[in-house]
Protein backbone atom coordinates (compact mmCIF):
# COMPACT_ATOMS: atom_id res chain seq x y z
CA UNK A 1 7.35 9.18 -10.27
CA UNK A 2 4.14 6.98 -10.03
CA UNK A 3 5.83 4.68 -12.83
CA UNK A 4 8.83 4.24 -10.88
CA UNK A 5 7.06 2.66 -7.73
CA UNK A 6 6.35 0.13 -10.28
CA UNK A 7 9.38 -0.38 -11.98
CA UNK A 8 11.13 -0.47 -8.43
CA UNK A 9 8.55 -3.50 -7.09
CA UNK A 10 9.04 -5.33 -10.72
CA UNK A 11 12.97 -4.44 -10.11
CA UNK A 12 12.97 -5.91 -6.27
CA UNK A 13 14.49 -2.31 -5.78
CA UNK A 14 13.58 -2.33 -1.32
CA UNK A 15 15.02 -3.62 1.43
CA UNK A 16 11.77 -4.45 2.78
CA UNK A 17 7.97 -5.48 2.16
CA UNK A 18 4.57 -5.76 3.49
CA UNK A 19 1.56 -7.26 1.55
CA UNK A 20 -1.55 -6.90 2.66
CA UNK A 21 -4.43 -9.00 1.18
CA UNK A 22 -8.20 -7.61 0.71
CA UNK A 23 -11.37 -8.67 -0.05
CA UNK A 24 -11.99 -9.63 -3.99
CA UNK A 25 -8.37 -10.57 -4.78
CA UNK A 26 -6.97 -7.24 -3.73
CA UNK A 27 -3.91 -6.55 -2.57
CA UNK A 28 -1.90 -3.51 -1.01
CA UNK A 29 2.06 -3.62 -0.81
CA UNK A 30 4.22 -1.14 1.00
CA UNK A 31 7.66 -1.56 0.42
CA UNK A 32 11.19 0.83 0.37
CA UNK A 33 14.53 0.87 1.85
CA UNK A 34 15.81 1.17 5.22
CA UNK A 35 16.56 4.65 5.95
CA UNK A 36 14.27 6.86 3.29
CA UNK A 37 11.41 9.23 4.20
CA UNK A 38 8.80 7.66 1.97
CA UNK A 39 7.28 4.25 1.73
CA UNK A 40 5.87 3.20 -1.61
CA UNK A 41 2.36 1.66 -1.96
CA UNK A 42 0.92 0.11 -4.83
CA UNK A 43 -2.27 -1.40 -4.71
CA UNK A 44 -3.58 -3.96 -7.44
CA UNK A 45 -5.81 -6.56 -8.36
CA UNK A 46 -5.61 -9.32 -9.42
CA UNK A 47 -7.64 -10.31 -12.67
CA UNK A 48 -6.17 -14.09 -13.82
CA UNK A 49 -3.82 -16.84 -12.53
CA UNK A 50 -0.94 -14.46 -13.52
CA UNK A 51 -1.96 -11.20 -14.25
CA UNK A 52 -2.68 -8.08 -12.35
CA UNK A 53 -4.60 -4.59 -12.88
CA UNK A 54 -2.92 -1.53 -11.05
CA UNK A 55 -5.34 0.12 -9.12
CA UNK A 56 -3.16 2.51 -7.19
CA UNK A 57 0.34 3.72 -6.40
CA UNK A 58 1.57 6.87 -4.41
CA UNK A 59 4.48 7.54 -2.18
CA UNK A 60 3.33 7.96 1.93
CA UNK A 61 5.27 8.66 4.83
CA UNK A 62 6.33 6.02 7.33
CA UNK A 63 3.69 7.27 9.83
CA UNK A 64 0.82 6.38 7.75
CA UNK A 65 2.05 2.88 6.02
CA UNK A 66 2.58 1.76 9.50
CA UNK A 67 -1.33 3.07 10.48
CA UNK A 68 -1.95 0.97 7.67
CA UNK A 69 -0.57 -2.20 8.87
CA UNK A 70 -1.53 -1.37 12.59
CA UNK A 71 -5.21 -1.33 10.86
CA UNK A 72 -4.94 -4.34 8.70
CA UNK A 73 -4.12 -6.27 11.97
CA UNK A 74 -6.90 -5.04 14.09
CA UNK A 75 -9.71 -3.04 11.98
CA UNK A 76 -9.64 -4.85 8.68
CA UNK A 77 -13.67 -4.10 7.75
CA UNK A 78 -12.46 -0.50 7.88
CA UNK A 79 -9.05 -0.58 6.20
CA UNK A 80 -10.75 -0.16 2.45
CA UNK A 81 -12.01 3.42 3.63
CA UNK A 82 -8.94 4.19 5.15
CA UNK A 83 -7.20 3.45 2.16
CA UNK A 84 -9.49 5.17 0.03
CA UNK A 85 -9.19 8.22 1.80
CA UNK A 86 -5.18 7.93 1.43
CA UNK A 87 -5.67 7.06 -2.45
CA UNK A 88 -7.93 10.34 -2.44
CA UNK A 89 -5.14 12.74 -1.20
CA UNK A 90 -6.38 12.99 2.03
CA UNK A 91 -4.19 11.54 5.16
CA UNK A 92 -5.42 8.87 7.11
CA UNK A 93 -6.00 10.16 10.84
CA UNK A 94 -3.36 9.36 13.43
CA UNK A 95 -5.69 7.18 15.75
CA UNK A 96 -6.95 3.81 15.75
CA UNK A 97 -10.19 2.87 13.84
């Protein structure tokens, strides 16, 4: 399943995307289709002008990939640990940072 969130972003398989850029050419994409439960997010860096080392990529419910982007906008020092925490198995809490 983790290989198909990666065939489906190489594929342009979603009706919708959000990239979020980090710190040391990191960045974190949520993307799916209107109308599903989950939200895929694949996480990556990038390591040369056209290449790109997967770091992470899970499935996450809608709740949490908009926390995410609610905490990319307004708590960015803090979004890493958040999204450690989510790439750990834990869920992200249901506040703001």
């Amino acid at each position: 399943m983790i290989d198909d969130i990666e065939k489906d972003y190489k594929n342009w398989n979603f009706n919708f995307l959000n990239i979020i850029s980090l710190s040391d050419d990191e960045q974190v994409l949520i993307f799916g289709k209107d109308g599903e439960n989950t939200r895929s997010y694949l996480r990556y860096k990038k390591t040369g002008p056209k290449t790109k080392k997967k770091l992470a990529s899970l499935h996450i419910k809608p709740e949490h990939a908009q926390e995410i982007m609610s905490n990319a906008a307004s708590a960015p020092e803090k979004l890493k640990k958040v999204l450690e925490k989510l790439e750990r198995g834990s869920k992200p809490s249901h506040r703001k940072l």
